[in-house]
Each structure stands twice: as structure tokens, then as C-alpha cells.
N, C-alpha and C. Protein backbone atom coordinates (compact mmCIF):
# COMPACT_ATOMS: atom_id res chain seq x y z
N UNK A 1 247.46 126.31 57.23
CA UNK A 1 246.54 125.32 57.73
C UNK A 1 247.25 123.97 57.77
N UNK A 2 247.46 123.48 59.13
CA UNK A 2 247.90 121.99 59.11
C UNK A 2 246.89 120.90 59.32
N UNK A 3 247.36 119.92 58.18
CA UNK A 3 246.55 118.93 57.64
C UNK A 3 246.09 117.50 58.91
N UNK A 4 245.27 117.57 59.16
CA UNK A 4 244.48 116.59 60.61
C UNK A 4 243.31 115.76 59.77
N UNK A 5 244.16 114.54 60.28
CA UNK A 5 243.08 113.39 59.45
C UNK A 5 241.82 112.64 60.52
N UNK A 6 240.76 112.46 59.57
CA UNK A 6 239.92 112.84 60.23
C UNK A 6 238.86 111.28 61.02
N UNK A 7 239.16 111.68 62.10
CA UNK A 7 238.48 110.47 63.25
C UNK A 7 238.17 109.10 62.57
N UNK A 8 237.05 109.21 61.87
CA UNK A 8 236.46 107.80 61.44
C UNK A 8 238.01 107.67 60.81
N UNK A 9 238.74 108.03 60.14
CA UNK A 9 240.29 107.19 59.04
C UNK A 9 240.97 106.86 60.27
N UNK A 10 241.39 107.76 61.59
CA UNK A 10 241.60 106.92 62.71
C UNK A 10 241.74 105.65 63.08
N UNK A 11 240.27 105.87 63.71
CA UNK A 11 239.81 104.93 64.10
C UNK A 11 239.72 103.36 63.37
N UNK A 12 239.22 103.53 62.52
CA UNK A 12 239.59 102.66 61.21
C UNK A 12 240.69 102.28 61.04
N UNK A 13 241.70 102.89 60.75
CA UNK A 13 243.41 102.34 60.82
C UNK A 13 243.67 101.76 62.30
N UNK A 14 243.21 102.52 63.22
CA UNK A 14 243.64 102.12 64.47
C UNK A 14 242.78 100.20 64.38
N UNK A 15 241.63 100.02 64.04
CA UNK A 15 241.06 99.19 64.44
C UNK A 15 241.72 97.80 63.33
N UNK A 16 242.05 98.62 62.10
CA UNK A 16 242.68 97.66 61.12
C UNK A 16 243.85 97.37 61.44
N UNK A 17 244.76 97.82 62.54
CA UNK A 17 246.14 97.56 63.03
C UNK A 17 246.25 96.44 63.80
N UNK A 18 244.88 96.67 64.72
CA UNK A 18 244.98 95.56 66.22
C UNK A 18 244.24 94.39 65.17
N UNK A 19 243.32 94.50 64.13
CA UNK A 19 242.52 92.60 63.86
C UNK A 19 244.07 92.19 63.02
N UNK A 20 245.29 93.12 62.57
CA UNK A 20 245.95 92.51 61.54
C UNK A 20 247.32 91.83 62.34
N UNK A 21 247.08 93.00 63.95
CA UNK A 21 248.44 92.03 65.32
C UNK A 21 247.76 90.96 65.34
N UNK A 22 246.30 91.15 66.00
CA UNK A 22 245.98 89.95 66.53
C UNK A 22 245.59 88.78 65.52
N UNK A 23 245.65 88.63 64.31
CA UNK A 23 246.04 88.02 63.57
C UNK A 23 247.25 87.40 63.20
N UNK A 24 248.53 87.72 63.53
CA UNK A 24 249.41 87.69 63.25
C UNK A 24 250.07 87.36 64.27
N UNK A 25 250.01 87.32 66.16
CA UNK A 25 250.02 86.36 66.49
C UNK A 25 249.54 85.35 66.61
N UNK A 26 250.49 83.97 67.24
CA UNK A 26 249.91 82.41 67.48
C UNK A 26 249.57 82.28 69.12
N UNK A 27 248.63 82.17 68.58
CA UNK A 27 247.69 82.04 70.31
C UNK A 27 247.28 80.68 70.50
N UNK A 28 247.33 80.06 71.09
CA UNK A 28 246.68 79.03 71.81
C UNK A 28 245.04 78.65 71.66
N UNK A 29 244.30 79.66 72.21
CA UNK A 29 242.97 79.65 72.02
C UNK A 29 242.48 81.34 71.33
N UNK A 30 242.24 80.73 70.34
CA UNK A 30 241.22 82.11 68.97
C UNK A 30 240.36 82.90 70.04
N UNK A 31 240.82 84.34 69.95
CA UNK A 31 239.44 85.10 70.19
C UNK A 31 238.34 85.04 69.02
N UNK A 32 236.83 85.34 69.16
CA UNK A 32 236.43 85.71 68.03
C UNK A 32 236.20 86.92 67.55
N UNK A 33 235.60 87.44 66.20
CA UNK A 33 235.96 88.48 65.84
C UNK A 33 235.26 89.48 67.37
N UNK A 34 233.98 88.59 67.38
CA UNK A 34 233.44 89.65 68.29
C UNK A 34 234.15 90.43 69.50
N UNK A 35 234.93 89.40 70.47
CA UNK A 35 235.52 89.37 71.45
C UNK A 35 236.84 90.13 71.21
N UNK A 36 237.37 90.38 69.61
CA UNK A 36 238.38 91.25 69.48
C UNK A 36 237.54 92.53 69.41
N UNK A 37 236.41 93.01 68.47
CA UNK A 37 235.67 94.47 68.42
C UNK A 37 235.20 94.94 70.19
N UNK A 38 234.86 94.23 70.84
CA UNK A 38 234.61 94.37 72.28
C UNK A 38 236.37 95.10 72.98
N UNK A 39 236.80 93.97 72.59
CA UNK A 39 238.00 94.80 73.30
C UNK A 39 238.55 95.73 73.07
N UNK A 40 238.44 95.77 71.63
CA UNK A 40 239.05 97.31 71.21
C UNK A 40 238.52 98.28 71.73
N UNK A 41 236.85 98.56 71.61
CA UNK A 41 236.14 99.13 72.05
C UNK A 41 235.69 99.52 73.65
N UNK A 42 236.14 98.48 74.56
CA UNK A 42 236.12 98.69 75.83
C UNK A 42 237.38 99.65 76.08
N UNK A 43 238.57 99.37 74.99
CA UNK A 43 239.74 100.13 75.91
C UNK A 43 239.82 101.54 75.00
N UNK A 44 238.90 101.72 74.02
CA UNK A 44 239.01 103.04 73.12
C UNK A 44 237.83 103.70 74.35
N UNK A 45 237.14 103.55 74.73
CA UNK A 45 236.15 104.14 75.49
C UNK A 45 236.66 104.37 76.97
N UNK A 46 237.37 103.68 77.35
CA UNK A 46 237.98 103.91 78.70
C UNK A 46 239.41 104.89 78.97
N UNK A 47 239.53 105.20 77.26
CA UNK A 47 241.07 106.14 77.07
C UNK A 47 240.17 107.20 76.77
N UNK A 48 238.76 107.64 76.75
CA UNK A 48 238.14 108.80 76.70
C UNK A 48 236.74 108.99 77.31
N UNK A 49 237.43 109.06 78.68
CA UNK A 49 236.03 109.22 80.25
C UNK A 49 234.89 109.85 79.67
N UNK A 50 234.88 110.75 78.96
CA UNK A 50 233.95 112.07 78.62
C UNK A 50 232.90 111.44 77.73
N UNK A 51 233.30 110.41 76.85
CA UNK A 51 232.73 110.07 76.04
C UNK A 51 231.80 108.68 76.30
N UNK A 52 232.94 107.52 77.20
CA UNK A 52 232.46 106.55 77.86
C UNK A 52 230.95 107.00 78.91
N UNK A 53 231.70 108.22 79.71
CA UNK A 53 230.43 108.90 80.81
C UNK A 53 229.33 109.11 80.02
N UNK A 54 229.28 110.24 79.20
CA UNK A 54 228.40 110.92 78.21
C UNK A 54 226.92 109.13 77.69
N UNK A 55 227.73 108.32 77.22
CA UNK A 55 227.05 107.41 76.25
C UNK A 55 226.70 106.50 77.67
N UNK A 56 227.66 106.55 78.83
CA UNK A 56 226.86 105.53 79.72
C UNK A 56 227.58 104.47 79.04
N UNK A 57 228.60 103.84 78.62
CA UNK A 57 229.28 102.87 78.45
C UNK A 57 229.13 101.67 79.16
N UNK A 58 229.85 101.98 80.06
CA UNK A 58 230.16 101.36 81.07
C UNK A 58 228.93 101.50 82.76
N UNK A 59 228.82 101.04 83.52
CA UNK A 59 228.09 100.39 84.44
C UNK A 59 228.56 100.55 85.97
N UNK A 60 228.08 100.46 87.08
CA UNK A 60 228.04 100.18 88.13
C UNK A 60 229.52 101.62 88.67
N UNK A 61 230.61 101.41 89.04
CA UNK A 61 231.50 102.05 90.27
C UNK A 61 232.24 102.95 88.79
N UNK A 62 232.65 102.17 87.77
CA UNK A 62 233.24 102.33 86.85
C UNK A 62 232.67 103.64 85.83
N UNK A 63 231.40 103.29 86.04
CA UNK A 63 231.06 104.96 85.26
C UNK A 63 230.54 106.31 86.09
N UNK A 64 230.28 105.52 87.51
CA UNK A 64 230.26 106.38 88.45
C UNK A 64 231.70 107.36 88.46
N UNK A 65 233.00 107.04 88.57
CA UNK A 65 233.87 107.69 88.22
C UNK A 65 234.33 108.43 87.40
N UNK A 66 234.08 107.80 85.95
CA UNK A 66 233.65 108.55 84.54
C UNK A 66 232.88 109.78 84.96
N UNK A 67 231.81 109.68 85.70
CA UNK A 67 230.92 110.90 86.01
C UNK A 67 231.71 111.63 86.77
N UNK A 68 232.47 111.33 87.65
CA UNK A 68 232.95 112.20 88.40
C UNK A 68 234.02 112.89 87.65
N UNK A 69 234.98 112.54 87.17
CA UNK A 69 235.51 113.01 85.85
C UNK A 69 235.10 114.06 85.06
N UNK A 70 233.74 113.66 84.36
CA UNK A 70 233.60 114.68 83.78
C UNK A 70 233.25 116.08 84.59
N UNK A 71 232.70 115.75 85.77
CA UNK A 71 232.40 116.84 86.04
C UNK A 71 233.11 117.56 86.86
N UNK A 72 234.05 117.22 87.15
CA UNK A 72 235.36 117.92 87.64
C UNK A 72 235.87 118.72 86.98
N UNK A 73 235.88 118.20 85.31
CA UNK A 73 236.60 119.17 84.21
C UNK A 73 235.19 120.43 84.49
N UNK A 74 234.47 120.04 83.91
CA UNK A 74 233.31 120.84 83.73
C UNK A 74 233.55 121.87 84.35
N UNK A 75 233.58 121.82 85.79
CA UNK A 75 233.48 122.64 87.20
C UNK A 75 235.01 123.49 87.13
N UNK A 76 236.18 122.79 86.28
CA UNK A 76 237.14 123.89 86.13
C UNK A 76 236.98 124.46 85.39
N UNK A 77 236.37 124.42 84.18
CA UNK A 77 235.88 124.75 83.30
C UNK A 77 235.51 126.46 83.12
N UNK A 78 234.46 125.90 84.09
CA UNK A 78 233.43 126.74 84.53
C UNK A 78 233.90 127.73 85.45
N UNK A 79 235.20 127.48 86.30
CA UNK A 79 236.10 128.32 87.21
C UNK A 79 236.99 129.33 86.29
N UNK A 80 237.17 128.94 85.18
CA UNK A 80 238.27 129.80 84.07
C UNK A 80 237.21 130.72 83.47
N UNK A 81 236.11 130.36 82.95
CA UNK A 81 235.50 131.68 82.62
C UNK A 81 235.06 132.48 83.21
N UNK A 82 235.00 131.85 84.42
CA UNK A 82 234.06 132.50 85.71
C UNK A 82 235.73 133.53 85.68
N UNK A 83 236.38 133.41 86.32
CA UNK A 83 237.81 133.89 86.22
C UNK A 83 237.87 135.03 85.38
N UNK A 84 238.04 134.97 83.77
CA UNK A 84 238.39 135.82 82.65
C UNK A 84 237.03 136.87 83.09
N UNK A 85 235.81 136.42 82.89
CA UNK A 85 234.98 137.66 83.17
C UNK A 85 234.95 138.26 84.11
N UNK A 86 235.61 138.05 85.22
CA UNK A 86 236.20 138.99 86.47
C UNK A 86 237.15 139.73 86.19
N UNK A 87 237.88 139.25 85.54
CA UNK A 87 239.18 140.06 84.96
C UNK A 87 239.23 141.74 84.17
């Protein structure tokens, strides 16, 4: 059994990495915390269509595509088993 650590410790490290960069550079003008959790979160949701689509994330052309996405997989999906039980 190989050892897989588990999402929330992820995510969490992942999110404690980017407030401790963006801390650690010198910027000109401060994001605030909020405007850093937004961004993380806009680009963690946009690196996983299925999930962004699913929750409705996102809005207007942008999740229209997400939809199309998912259901493209879906529909191959659905072509591979369709497939094996012919077999």
C-alpha cells in the first residue's frame, strides 16, 4: 500500500505556500488577505473543470465550457463501457 496524503493537508500546504510567497515578496501595492484566498481559489477551481462545472463556480461563457467539458468526458465515459459490454 502506497502512502497518499490526504486533500484537505494538500490543499492546506498548497494554500500555506502561496500566503508565505506572497508574503515574502515586495510589492508595491498589498493585496488583501481576501483578494489573495480569491485568487488562489479562482485558479484551484479552474485547474479542475469537473469540480468548478459541478459547484457552478464560475458564470456566464466560462462555465458554459466547464459544462461542456464535463460532459464530453462523461459521453467517453459512457462510450468505454458501452464498448467492454459489447466485448
Amino acid at each position: 500500500m502506497t502512502w497518499r496524503p490526504r486533500r484537505p493537508a494538500v490543499v492546506l500546504a498548497l494554500a500555506l505556500g502561496i500566503v508565505a510567497a506572497s508574503g515574502a515578496a515586495t510589492r508595491t501595492q498589498q493585496r488583501s488577505i481576501g483578494e489573495s484566498f480569491s485568487s488562489f481559489t479562482d485558479g484551484w477551481m479552474r485547474a479542475n473543470p469537473d469540480r468548478a462545472a459541478s459547484t457552478r463556480y464560475v458564470t456566464g461563457p466560462e462555465q458554459t465550457r466547464f459544462e461542456q467539458r464535463l460532459q464530453d468526458a462523461l459521453n467517453d465515459m459512457a462510450r468505454l463501457r458501452m464498448g467492454g459490454a459489447l466485448n
